[in-house]
Protein backbone atom coordinates (compact mmCIF):
# COMPACT_ATOMS: atom_id res chain seq x y z
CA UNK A 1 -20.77 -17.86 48.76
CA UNK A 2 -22.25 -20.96 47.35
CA UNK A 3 -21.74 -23.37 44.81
CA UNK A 4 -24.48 -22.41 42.96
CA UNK A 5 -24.09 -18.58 43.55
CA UNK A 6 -20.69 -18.86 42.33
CA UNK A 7 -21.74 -20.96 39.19
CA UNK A 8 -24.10 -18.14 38.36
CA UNK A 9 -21.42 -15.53 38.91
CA UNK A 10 -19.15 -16.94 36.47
CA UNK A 11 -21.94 -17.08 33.87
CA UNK A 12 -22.04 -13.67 34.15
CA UNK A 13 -19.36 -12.22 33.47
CA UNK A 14 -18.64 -14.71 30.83
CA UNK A 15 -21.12 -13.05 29.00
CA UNK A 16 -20.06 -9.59 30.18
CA UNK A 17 -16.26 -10.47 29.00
CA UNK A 18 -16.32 -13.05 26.58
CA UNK A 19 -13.02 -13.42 26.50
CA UNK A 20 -10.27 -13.86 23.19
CA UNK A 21 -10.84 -16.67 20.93
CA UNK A 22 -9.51 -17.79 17.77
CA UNK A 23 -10.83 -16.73 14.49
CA UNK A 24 -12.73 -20.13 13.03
CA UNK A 25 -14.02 -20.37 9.40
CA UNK A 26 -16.82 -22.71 8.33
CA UNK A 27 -18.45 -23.18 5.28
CA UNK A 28 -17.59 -24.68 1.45
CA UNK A 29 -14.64 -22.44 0.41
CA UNK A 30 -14.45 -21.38 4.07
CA UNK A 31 -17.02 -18.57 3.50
CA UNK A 32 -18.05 -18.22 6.83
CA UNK A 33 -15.22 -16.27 9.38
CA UNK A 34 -16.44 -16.82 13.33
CA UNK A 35 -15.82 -14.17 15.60
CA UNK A 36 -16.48 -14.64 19.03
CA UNK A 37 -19.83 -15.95 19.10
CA UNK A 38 -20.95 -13.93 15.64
CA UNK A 39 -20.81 -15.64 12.23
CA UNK A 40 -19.92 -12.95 9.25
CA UNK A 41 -19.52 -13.80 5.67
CA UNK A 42 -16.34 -13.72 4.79
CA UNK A 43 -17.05 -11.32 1.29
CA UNK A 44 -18.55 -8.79 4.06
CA UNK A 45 -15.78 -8.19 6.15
CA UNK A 46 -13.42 -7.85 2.91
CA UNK A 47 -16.04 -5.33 1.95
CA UNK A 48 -15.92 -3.24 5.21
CA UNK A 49 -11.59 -3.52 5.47
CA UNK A 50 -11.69 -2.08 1.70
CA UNK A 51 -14.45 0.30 1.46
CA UNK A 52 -13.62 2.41 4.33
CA UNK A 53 -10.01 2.65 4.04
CA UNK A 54 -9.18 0.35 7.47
CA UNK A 55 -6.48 -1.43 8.14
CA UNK A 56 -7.75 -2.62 11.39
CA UNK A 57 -11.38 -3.57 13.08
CA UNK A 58 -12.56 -0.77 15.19
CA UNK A 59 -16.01 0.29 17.34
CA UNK A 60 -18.32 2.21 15.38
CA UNK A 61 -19.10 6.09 15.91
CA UNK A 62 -22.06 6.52 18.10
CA UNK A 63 -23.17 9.60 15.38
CA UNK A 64 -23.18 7.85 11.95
CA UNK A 65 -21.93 10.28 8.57
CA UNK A 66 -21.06 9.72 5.35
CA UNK A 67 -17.70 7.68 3.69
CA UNK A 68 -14.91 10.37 4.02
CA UNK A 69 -12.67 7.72 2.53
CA UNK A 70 -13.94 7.55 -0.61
CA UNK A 71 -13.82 11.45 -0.79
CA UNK A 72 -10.37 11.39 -0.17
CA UNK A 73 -9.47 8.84 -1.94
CA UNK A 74 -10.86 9.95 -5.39
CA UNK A 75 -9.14 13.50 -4.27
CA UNK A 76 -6.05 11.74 -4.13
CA UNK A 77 -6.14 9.63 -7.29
CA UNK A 78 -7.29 12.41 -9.41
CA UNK A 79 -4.61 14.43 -8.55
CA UNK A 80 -2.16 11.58 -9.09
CA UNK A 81 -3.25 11.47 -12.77
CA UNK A 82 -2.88 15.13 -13.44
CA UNK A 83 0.36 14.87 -11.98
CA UNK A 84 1.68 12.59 -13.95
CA UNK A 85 0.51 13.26 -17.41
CA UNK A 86 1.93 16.46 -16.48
CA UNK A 87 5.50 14.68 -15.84
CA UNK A 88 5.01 12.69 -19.54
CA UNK A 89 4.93 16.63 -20.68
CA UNK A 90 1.99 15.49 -22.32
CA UNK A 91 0.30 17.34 -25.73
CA UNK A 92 4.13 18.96 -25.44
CA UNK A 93 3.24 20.96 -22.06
CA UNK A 94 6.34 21.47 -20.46
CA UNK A 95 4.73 24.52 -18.49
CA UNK A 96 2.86 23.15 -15.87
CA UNK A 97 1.52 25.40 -13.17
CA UNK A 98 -1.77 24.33 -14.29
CA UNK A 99 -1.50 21.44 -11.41
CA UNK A 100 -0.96 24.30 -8.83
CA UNK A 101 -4.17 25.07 -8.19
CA UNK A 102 -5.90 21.50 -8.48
CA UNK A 103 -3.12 20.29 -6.28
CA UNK A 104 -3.81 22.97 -3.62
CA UNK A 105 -7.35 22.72 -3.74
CA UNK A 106 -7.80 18.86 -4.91
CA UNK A 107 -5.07 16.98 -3.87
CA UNK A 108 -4.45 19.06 -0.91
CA UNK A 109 -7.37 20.82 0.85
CA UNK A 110 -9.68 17.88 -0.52
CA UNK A 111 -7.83 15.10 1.32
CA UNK A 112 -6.94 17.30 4.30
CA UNK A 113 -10.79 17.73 5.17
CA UNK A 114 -11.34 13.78 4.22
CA UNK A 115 -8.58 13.19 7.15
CA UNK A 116 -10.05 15.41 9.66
CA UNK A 117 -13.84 13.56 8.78
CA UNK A 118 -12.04 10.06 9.62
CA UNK A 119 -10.36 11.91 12.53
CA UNK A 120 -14.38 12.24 13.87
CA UNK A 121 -15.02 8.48 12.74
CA UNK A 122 -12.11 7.49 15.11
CA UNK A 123 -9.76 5.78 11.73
CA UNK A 124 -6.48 6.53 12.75
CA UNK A 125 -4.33 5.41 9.93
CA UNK A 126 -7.19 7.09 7.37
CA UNK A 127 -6.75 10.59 9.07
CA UNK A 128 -2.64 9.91 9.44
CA UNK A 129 -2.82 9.37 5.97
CA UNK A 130 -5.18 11.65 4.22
CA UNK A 131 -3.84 14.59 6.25
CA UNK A 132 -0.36 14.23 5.55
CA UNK A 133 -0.80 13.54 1.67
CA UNK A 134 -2.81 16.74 1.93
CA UNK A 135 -0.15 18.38 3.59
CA UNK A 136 2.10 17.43 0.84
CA UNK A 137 0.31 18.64 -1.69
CA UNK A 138 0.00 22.20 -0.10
CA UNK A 139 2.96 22.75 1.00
CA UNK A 140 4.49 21.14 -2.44
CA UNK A 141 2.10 23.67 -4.37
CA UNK A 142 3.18 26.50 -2.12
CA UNK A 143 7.13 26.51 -4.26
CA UNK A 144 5.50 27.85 -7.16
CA UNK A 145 3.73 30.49 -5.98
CA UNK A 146 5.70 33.66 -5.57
CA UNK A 147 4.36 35.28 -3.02
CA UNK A 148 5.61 32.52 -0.50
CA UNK A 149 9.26 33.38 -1.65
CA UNK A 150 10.17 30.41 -1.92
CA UNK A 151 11.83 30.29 -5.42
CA UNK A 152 12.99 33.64 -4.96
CA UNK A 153 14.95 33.02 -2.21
CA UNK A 154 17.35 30.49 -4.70
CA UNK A 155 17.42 32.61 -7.68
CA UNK A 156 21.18 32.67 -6.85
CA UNK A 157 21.89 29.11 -6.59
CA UNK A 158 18.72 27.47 -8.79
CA UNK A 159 20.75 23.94 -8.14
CA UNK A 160 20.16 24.93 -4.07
CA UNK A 161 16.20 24.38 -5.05
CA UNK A 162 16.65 21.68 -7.13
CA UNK A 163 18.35 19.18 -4.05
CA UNK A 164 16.25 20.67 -1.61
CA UNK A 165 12.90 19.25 -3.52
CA UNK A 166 15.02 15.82 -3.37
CA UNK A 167 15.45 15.91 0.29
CA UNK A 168 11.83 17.09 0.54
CA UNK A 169 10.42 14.12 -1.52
CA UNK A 170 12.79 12.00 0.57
CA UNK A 171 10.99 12.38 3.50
CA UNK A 172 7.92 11.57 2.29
CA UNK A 173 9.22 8.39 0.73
CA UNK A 174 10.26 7.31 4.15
CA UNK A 175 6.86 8.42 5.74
CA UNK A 176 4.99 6.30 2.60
CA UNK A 177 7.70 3.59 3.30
CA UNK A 178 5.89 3.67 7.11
CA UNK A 179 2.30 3.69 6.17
CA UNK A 180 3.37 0.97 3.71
CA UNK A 181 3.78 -1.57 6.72
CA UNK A 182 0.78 -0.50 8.95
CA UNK A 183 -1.21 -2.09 5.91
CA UNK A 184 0.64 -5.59 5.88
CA UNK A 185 -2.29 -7.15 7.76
CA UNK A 186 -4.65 -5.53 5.93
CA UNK A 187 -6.82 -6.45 2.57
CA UNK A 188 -4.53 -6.69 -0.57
CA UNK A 189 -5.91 -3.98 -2.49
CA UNK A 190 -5.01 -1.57 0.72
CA UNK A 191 -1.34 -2.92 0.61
CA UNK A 192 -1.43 -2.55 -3.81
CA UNK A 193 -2.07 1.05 -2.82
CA UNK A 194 0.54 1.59 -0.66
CA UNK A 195 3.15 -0.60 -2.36
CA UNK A 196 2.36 2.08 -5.93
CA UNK A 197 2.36 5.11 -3.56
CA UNK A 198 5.49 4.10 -2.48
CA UNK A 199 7.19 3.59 -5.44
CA UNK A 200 5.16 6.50 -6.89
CA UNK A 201 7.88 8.46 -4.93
CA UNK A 202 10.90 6.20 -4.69
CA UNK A 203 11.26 6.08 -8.45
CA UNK A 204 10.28 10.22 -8.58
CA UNK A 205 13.13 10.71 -5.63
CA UNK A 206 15.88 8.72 -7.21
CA UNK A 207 14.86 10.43 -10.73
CA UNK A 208 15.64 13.62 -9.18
CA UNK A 209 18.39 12.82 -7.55
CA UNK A 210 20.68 11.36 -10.05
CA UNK A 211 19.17 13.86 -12.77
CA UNK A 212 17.90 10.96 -14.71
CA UNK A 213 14.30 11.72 -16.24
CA UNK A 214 13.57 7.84 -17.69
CA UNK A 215 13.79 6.90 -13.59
CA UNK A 216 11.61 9.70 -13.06
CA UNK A 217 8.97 9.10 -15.59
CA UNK A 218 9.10 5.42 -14.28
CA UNK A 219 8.03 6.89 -10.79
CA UNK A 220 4.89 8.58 -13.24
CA UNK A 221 4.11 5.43 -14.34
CA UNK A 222 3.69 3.93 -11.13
CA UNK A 223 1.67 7.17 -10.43
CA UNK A 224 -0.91 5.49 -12.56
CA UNK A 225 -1.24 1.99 -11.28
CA UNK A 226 -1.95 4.55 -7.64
CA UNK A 227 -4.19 6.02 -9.29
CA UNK A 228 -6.55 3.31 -10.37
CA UNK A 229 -5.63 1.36 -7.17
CA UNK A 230 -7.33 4.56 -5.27
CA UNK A 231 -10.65 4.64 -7.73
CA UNK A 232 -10.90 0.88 -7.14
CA UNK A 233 -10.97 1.11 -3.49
CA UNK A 234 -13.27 4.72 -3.84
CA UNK A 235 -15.71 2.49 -5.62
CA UNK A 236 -15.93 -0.16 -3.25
CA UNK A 237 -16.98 2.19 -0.81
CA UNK A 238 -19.42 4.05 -2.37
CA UNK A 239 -21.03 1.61 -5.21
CA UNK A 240 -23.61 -1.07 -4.13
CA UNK A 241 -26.55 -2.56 -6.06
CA UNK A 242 -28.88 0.05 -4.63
CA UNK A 243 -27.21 2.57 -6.85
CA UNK A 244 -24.73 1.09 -9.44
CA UNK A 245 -25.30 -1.50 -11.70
CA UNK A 246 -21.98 -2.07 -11.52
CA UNK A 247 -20.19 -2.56 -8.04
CA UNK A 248 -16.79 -3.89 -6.63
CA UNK A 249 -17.08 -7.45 -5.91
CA UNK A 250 -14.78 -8.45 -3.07
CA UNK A 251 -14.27 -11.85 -4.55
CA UNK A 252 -12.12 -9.67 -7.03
CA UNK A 253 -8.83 -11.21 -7.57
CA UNK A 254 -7.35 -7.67 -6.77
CA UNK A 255 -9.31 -7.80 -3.03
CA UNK A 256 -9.25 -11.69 -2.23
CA UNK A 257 -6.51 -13.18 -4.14
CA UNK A 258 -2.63 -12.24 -3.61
C-alpha cells in the first residue's frame, strides 16, 4: 500500500471512530461544553440530564414518544404528599386507608407503567427506579387489604406485623441507599431527589423501629422536600416557553449550583 493510500485510510476511519477526547469548555462563564467535535451550550445539556430523569448520556430511540419521566415522577411526588400529611394525622385523621387506593393506583400502577415506557426509551436507571417504587407501593398497599390475608395472618401476634413492616422498609432503604450513588455524577437536583428519598425512609425505618413517632414524622418531613424535589424535576421536563409562561431555568441554583 502506499503512502498516500495509507494517509487516506487513516482519514477514514478517523472520521468513522473519532476516538475519546476530553470534555473542553469555552466561552465567558464557560458556557460552551465541547464534545468531540460538537459544541453544546452548557444550560442545554443540564436541561436534557434533568428533564428526562438521566443520570447518564445515552443514544436516542429510533421511534420517538412522549416524557414518561415526568409521568412518573409527578405519580411519585403526589403520592409522597398524601402520604405524609397522612403520617402528621392531619385534620385529626388517624384512619387512613384513604391512601390505599391512590397508592395502588397512583403511586404504584402510575410509576410502574412510567418504568416500563423508559424501559422502551432504553433509561435504565429511570425504569430500575420507577418500577421498583411502584412495586413498593403495591405491594405496601396490598397489607391493608383483607383479602390478601395479610393482617389476618398476625392477628395473634399484632407486634409480628409491626417488625415485619420494619424489615420491609429496611430493604428499601438499602435499595434507595443504591440508587442514591448511581446519581453522584449526575445533575444536583437528581442527587437532591435521591438524597430526600433516602432519608424519606431512613428517618420512617428508624421511627418504626425504636417506636419513636417524632423520628418518624421527621422521615414525613423529608417526604416533603421529595416531593417538591420530584415536581421540580417533572416541570423541567415538560414546561418550555412554547407552553408555560413559566419554565425551569437550568441556571437555577437548585440545577447548576451545589
Amino acid at each position: 500500500m502506499s503512502e498516500s493510500e495509507s494517509t487516506s485510510s487513516d482519514k477514514a476511519n478517523s472520521i468513522i471512530d473519532p476516538g475519546v477526547s476530553k470534555i473542553k469548555t469555552a466561552g465567558d462563564g464557560e458556557e460552551f461544553i465541547i464534545l468531540g467535535n460538537t459544541k453544546y451550550y452548557r444550560h442545554e445539556l443540564m436541561r436534557a440530564f434533568c428533564g428526562t430523569f438521566d443520570v447518564c448520556p445515552h443514544p436516542p430511540p429510533v421511534h420517538k414518544i412522549g416524557n414518561p419521566s415526568a409521568f412518573g415522577l409527578c405519580a411519585f411526588s403526589v403520592n409522597t404528599i398524601l402520604s405524609c400529611i397522612l403520617g402528621f394525622n392531619a385534620k385529626g385523621i388517624h384512619i387512613t386507608n384513604i391512601g390505599v387506593g391512590f397508592g395502588l393506583f397512583v403511586g404504584g400502577l402510575l410509576q410502574v407503567l412510567s418504568g416500563m415506557w423508559e424501559f422502551y426509551l432504553g433509561n435504565t436507571f429511570a425504569f430500575c427506579s420507577f418500577t421498583s417504587y411502584g412495586a413498593f407501593y403495591l405491594s405496601y398497599g396490598v397489607i391493608s387489604i383483607p383479602s390478601f390475608g395479610i393482617q389476618a395472618a398476625y392477628a395473634d401476634h399484632p407486634e409480628q406485623l409491626t417488625e415485619a413492616i420494619n424489615i420491609f422498609l429496611l430493604g428499601w432503604t438499602l435499595f434507595t441507599f443504591m440508587m442514591l450513588l448511581a446519581t453522584t455524577k449526575s445533575v444536583p437536583a437528581m442527587f437532591i431527589l435521591f438524597v430526600f428519598i433516602f432519608l424519606t425512609f431512613f428517618f420512617e425505618t428508624i421511627g418504626l423501629f425504636i417506636g419513636h413517632m417524632g423520628v418518624y414524622k421527621a422521615g414525613c418531613v423529608f417526604g416533603f422536600g421529595l416531593a417538591a424535589t420530584g415536581f421540580f424535576i417533572a416541570w423541567a421536563g415538560t414546561a418550555n416557553p412554547g407552553n408555560a409562561y413559566l419554565s425551569v431555568s437550568p441556571d437555577a441554583w437548585i440545577v447548576s449550583k451545589m
